[in-house]
Protein backbone atom coordinates (compact mmCIF):
# COMPACT_ATOMS: atom_id res chain seq x y z
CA UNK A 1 0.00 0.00 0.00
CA UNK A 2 3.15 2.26 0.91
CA UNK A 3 4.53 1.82 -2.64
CA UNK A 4 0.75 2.53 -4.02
CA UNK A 5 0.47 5.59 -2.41
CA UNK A 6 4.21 6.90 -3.39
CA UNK A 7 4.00 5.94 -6.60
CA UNK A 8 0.21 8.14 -6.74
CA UNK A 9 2.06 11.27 -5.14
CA UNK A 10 4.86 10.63 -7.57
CA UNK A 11 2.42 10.87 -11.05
CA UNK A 12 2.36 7.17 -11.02
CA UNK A 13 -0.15 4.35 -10.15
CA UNK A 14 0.10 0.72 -8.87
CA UNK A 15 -1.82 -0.17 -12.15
CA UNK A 16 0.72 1.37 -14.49
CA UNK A 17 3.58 -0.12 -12.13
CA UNK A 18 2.30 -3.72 -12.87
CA UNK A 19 1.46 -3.09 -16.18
CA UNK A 20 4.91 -1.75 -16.83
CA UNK A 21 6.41 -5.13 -15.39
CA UNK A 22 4.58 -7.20 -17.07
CA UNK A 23 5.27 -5.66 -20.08
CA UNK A 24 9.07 -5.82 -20.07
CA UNK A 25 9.13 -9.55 -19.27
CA UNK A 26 6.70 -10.28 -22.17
CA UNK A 27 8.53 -8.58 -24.57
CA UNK A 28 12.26 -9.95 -22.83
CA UNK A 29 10.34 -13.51 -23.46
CA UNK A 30 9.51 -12.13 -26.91
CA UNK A 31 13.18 -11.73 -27.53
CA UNK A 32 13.94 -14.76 -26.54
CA UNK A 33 11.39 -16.32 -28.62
CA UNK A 34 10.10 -18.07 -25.94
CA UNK A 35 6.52 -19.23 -26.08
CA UNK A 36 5.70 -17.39 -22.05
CA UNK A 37 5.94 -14.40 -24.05
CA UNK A 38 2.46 -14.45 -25.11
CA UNK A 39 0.70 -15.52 -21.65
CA UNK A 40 2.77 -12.65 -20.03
CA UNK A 41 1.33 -10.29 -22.69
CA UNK A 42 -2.36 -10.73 -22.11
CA UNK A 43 -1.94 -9.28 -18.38
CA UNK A 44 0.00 -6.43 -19.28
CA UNK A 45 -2.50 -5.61 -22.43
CA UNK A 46 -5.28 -5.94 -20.30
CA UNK A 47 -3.45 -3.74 -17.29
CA UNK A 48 -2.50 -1.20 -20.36
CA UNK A 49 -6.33 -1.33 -21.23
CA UNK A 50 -7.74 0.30 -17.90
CA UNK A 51 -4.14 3.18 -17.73
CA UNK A 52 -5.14 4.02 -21.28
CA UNK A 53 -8.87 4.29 -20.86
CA UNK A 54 -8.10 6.55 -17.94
CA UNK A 55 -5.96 8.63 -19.40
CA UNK A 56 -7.62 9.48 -22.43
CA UNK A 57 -5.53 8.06 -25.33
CA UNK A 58 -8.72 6.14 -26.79
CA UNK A 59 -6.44 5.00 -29.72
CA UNK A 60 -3.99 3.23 -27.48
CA UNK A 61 -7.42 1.63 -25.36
CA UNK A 62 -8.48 -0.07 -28.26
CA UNK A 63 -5.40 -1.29 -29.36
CA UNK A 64 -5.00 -3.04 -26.11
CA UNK A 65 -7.87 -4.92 -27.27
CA UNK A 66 -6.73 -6.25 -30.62
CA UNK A 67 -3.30 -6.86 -28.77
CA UNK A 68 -5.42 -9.28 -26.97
CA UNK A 69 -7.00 -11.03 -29.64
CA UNK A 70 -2.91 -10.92 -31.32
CA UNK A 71 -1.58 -12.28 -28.30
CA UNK A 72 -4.03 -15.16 -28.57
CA UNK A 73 -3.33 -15.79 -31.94
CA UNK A 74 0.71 -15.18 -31.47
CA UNK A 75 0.22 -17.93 -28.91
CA UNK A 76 -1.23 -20.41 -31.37
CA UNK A 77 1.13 -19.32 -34.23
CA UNK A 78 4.36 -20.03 -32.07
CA UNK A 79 2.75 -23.59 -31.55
CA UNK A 80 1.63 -24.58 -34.49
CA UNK A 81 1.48 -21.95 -37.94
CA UNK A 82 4.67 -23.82 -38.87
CA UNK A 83 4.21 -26.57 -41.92
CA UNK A 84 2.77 -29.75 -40.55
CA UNK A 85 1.21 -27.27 -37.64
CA UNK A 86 4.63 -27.16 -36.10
CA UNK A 87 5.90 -23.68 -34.49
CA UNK A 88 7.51 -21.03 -37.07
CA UNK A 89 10.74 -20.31 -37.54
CA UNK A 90 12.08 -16.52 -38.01
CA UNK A 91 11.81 -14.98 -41.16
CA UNK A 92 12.11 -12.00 -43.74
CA UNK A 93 8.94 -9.74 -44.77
CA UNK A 94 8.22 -10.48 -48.25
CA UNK A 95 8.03 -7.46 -50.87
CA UNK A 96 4.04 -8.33 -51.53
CA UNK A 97 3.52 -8.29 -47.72
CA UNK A 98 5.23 -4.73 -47.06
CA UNK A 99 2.85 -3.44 -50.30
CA UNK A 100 -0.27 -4.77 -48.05
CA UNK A 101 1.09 -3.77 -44.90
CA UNK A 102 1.45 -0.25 -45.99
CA UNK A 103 -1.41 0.24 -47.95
CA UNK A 104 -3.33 -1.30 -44.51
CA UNK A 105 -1.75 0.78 -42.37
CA UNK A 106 -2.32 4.17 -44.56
CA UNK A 107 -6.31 3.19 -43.97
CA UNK A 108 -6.59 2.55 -41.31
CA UNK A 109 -4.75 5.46 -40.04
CA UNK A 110 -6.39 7.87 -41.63
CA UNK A 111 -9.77 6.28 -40.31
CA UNK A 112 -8.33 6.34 -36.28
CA UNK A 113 -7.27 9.74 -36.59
CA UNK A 114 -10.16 11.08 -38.38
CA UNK A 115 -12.62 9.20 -35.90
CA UNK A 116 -10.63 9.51 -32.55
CA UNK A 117 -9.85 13.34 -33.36
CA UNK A 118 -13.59 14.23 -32.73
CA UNK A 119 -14.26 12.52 -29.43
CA UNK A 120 -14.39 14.81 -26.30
CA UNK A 121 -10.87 14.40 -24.22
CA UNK A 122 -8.66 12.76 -27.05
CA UNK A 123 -5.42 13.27 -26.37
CA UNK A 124 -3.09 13.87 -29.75
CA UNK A 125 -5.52 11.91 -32.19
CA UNK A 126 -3.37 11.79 -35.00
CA UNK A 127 0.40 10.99 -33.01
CA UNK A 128 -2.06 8.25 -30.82
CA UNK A 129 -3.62 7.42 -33.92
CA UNK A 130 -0.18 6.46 -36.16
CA UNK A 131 1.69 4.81 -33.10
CA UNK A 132 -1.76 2.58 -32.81
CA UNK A 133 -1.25 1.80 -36.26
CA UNK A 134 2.17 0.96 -36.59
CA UNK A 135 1.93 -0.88 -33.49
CA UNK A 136 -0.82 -3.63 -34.80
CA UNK A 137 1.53 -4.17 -38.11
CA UNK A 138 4.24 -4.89 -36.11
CA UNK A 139 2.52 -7.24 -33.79
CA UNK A 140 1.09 -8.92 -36.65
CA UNK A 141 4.17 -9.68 -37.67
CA UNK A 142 6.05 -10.69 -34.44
CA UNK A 143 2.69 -12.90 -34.33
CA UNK A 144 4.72 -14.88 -38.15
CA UNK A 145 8.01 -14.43 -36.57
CA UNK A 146 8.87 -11.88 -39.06
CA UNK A 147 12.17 -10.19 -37.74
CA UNK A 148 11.29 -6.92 -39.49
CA UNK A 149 9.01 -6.27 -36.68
CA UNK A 150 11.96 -5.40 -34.37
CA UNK A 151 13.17 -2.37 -36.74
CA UNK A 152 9.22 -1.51 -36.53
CA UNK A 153 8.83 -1.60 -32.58
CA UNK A 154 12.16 0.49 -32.39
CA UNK A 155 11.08 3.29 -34.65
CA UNK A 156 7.79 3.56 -32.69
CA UNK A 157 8.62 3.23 -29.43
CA UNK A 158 11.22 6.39 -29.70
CA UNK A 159 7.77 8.11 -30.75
CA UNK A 160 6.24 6.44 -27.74
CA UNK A 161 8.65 7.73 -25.52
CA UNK A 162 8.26 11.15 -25.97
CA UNK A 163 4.21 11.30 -26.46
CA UNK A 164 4.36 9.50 -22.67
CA UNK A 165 6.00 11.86 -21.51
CA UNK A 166 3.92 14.78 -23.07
CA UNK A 167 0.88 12.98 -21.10
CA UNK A 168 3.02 12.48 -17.79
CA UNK A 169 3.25 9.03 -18.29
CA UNK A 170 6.49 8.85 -16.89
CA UNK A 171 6.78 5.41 -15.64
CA UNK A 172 4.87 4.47 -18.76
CA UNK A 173 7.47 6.52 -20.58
CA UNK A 174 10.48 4.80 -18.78
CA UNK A 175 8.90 1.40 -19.91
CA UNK A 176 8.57 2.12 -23.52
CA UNK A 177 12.38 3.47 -23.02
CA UNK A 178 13.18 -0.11 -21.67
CA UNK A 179 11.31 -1.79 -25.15
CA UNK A 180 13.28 0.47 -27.37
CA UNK A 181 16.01 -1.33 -25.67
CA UNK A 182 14.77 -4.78 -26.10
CA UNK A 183 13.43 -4.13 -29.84
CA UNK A 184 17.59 -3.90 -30.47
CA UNK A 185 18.21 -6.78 -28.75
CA UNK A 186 15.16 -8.81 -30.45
CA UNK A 187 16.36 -7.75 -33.62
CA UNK A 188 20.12 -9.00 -32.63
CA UNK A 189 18.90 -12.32 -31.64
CA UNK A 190 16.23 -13.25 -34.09
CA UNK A 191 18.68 -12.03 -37.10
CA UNK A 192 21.02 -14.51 -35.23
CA UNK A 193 18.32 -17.59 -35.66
CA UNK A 194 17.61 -16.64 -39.37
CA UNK A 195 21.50 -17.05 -40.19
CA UNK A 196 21.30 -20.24 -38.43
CA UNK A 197 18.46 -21.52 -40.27
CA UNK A 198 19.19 -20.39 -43.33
């Protein structure tokens, strides 16, 4: 309860706390590759769910959502979207899928920002709108064990960073710090597992 009440007086919350710790070991498991990743992730997107909601970022709320629903589906995918419903191995983003990715992402974009930007309280609609966006491709494709995914989470979570800090998000902030960190390392390892299944 001490800590609770500290971290309140300090800008902070127990919720975010948790939420930041469970966060950092997900995506430390993610790096790793290992299948705990995915478990660990459901608590922290459904932690992340309730801090957003609260603090008005409606964009990041609902992403927390489909998160879910990827985190499910990463789960199974890990298992068994290999051939012969083994688990997947780590590889490149094929030309054709960046085209779709892209042209995706552009739509769906311009639909959050344009739909988010006209509810009461929205906190930077468009920012919160493109970070939601970039965020779902890349989970996607952490979901196929595509290692661009790592070059995607490290570009967005510098933008993370700083909008986190613009809300007062600090320990939020800090965590996103901490994935930018682990995004290099994920890329490090899983370009180490594609040369040694190549």
């Amino acid at each position: 309860m001490t800590v609770c009440l500290w971290l309140t007086a300090h800008g902070s919350s127990c919720l975010e706390a948790v939420a930041v710790i469970f966060g950092i070991i997900s995506v430390y498991l993610g790096t790793r590759q290992n299948i705990w990743s995915w478990p660990t992730a459901l608590v922290n997107v459904a932690l992340f769910f309730a801090l957003f909601l609260e603090s008005g970022l409606y964009s990041d709320t609902g992403l927390q959502v489909v998160y879910f629903v990827l985190s499910l589906y990463g789960w199974y995918e890990w298992l068994y979207g290999g051939a012969g419903r083994t688990a997947i191995t780590v590889t490149r983003t094929s030309r054709r899928t960046w085209s779709v990715l892209a042209g995706i992402g552009v739509v769906v974009w311009a639909l959050l920002g344009t739909i988010t930007s006209r509810l009461p309280g929205t906190a930077l609609p468009y920012v919160d709108s493109a970070t939601t966006t970039v965020s779902l491709l890349a989970q996607w494709m952490m979901t196929r064990k595509l290692i661009e995914n790592w070059l995607i989470w490290i570009a967005v979570d510098v933008v993370y960073v700083g909008m986190f800090i613009y809300k007062g998000l600090y320990l939020t902030a800090f965590n996103y710090g901490i994935y930018l960190v682990l995004a290099v390392m994920g890329y490090i390892a899983w370009k180490r597992s594609l040369a040694a299944t190549a």
